[in-house]
PDB file of N, CA and C in Angstrom:
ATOM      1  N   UNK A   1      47.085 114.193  82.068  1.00  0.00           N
ATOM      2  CA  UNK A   1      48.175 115.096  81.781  1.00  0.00           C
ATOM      3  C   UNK A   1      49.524 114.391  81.930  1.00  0.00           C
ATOM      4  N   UNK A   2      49.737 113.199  83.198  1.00  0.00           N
ATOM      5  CA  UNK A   2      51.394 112.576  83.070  1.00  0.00           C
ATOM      6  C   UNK A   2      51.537 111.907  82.101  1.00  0.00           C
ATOM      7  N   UNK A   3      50.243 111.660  81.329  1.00  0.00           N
ATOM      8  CA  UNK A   3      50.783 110.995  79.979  1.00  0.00           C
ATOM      9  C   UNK A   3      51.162 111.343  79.021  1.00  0.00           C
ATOM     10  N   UNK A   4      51.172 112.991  78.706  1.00  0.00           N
ATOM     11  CA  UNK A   4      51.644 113.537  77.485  1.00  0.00           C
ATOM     12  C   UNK A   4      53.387 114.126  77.732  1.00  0.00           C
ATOM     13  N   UNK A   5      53.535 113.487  79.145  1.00  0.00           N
ATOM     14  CA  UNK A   5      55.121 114.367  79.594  1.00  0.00           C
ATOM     15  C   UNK A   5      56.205 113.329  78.769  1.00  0.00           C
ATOM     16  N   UNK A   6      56.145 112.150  78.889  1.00  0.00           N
ATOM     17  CA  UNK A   6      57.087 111.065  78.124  1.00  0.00           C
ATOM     18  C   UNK A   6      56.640 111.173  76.271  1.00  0.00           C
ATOM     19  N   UNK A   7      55.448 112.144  75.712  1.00  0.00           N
ATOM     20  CA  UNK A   7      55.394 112.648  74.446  1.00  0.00           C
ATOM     21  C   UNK A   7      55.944 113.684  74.226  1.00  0.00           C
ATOM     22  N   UNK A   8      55.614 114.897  75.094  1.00  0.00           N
ATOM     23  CA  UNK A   8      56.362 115.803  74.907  1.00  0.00           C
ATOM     24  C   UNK A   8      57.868 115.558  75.502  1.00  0.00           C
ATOM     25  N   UNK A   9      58.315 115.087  75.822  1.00  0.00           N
ATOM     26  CA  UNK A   9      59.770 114.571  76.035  1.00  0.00           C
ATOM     27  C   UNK A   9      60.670 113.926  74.532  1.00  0.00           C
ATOM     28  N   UNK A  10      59.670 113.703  74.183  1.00  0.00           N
ATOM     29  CA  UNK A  10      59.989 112.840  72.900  1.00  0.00           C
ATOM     30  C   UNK A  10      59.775 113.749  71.714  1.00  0.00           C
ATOM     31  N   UNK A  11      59.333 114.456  71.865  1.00  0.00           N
ATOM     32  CA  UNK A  11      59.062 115.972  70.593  1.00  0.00           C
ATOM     33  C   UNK A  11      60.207 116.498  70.875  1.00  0.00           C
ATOM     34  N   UNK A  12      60.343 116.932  71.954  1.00  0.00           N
ATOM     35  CA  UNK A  12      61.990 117.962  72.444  1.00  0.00           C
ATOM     36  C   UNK A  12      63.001 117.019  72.031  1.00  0.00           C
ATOM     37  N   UNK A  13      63.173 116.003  72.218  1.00  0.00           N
ATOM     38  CA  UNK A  13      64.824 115.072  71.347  1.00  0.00           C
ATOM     39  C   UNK A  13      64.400 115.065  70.332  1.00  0.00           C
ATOM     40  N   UNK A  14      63.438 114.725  69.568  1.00  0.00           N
ATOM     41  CA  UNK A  14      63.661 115.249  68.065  1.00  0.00           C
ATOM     42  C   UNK A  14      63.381 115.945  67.725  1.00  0.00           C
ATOM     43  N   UNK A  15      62.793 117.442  67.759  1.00  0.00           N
ATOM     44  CA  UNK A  15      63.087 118.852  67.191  1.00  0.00           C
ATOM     45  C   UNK A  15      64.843 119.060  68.058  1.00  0.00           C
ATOM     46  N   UNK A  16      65.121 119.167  68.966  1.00  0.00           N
ATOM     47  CA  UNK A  16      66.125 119.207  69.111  1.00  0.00           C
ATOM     48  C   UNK A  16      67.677 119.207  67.932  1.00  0.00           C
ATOM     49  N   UNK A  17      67.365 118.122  67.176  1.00  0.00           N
ATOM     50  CA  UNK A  17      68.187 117.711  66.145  1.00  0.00           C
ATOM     51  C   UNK A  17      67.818 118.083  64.775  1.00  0.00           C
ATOM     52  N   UNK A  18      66.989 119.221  64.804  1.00  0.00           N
ATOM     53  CA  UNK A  18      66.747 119.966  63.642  1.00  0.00           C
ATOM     54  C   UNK A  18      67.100 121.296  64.051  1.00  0.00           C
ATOM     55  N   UNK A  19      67.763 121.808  62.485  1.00  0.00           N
ATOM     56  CA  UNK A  19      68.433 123.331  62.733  1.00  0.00           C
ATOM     57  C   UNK A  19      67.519 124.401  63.072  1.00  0.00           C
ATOM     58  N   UNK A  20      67.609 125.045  64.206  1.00  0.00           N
ATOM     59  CA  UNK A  20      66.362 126.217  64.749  1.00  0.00           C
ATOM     60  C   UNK A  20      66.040 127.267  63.518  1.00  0.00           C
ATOM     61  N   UNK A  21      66.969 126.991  62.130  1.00  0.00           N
ATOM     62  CA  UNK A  21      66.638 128.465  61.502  1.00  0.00           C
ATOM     63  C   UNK A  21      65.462 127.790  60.370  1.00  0.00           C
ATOM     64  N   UNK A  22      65.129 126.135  60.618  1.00  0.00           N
ATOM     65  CA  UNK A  22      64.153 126.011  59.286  1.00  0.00           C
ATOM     66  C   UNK A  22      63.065 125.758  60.075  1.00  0.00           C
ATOM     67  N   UNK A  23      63.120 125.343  61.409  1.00  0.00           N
ATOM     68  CA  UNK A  23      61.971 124.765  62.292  1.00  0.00           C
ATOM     69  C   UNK A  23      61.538 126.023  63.456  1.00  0.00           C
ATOM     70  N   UNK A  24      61.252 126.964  63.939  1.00  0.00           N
ATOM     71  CA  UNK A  24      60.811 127.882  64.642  1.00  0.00           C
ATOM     72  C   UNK A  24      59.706 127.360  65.574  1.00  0.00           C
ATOM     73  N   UNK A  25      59.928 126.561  67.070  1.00  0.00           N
ATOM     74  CA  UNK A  25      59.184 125.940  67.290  1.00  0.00           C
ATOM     75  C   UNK A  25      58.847 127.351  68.567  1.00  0.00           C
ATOM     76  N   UNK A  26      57.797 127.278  69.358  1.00  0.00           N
ATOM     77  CA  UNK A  26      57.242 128.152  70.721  1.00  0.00           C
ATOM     78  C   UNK A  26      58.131 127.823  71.100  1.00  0.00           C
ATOM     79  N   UNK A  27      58.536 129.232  72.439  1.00  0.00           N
ATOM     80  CA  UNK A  27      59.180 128.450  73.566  1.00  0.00           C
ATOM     81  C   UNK A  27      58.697 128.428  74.866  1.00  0.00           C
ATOM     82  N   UNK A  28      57.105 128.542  74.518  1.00  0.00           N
ATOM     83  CA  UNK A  28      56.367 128.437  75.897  1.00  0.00           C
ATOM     84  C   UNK A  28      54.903 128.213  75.514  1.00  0.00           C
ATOM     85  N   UNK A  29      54.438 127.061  76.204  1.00  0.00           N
ATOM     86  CA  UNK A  29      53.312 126.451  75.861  1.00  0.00           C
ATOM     87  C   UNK A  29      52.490 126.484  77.319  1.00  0.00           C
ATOM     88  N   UNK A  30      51.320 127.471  76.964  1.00  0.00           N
ATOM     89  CA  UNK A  30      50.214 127.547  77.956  1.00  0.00           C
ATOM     90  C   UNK A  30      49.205 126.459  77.859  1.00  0.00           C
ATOM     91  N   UNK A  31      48.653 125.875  79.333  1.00  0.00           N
ATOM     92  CA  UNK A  31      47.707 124.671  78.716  1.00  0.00           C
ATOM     93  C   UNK A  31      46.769 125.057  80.352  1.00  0.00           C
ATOM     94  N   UNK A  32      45.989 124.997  80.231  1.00  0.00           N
ATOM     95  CA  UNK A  32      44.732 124.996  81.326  1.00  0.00           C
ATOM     96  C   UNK A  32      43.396 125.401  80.648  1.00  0.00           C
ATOM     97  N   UNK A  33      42.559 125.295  81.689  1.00  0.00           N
ATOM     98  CA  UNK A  33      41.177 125.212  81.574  1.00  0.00           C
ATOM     99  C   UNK A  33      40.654 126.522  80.751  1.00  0.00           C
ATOM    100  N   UNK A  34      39.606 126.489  79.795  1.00  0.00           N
ATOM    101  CA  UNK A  34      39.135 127.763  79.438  1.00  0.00           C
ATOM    102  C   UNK A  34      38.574 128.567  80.636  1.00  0.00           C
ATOM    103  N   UNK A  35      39.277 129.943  80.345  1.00  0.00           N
ATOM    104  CA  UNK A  35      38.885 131.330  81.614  1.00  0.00           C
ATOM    105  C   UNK A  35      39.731 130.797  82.587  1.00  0.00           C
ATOM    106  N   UNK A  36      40.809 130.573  83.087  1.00  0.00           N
ATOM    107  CA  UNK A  36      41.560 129.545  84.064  1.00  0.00           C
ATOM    108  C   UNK A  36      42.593 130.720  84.533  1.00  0.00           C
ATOM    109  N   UNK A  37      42.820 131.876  83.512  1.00  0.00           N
ATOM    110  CA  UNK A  37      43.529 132.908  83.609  1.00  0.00           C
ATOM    111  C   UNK A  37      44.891 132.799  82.886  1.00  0.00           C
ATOM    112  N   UNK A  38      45.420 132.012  81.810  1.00  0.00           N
ATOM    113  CA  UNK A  38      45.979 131.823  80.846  1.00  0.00           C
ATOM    114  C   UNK A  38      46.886 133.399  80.379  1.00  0.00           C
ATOM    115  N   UNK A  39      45.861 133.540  79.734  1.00  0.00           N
ATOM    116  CA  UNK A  39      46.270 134.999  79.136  1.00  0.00           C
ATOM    117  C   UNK A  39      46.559 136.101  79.949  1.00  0.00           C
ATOM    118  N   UNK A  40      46.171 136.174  80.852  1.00  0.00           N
ATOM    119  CA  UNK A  40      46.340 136.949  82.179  1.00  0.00           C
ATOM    120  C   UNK A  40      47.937 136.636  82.728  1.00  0.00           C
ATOM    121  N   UNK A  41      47.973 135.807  82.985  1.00  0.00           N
ATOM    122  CA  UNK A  41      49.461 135.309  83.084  1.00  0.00           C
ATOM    123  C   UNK A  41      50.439 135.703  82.211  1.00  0.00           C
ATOM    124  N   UNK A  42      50.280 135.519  81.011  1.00  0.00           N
ATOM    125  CA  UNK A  42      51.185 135.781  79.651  1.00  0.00           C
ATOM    126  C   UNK A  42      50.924 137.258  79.781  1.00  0.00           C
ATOM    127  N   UNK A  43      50.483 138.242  79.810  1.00  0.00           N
ATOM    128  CA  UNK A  43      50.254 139.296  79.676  1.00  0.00           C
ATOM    129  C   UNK A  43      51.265 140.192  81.038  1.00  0.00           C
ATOM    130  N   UNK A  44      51.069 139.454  81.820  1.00  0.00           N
ATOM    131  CA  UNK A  44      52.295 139.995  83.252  1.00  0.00           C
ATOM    132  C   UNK A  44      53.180 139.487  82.826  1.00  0.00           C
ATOM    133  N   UNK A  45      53.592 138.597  82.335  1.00  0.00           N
ATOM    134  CA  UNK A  45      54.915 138.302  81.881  1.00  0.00           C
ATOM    135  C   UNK A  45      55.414 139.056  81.179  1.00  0.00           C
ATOM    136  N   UNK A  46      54.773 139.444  79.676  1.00  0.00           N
ATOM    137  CA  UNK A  46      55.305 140.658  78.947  1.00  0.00           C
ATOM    138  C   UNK A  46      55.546 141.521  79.638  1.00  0.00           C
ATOM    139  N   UNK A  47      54.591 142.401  80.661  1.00  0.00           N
ATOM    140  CA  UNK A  47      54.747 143.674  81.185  1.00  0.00           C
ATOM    141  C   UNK A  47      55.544 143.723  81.945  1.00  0.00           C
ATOM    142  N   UNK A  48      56.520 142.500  82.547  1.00  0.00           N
ATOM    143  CA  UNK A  48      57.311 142.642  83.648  1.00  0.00           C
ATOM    144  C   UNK A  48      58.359 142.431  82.683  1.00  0.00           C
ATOM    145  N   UNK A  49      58.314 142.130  81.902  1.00  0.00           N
ATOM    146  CA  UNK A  49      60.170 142.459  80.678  1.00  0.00           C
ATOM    147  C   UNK A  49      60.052 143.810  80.424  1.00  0.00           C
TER     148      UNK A  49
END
């Protein structure tokens, strides 16, 4: 996993420099184990907005 942080570091400076209205990127990326409770998480998040 510390190896994809200096990639994804490198995705964010260049989407960065593209205009947000042609590129619509997530602004939250879930990553763990299948059944890990993922969706469970995202789902309290909605309900608590």
């Amino acid at each position: 996993m510390d190896e994809l942080i200096p990639v994804i570091n490198k995705l964010q400076d260049v989407f960065s420099t593209v205009d947000e209205d042609i590129l619509q990127l997530p602004q939250i990326t879930v990553v763990g184990a299948q059944s890990s409770g993922k969706s469970s998480v995202l789902e309290n998040i909605e309900l608590a907005s």
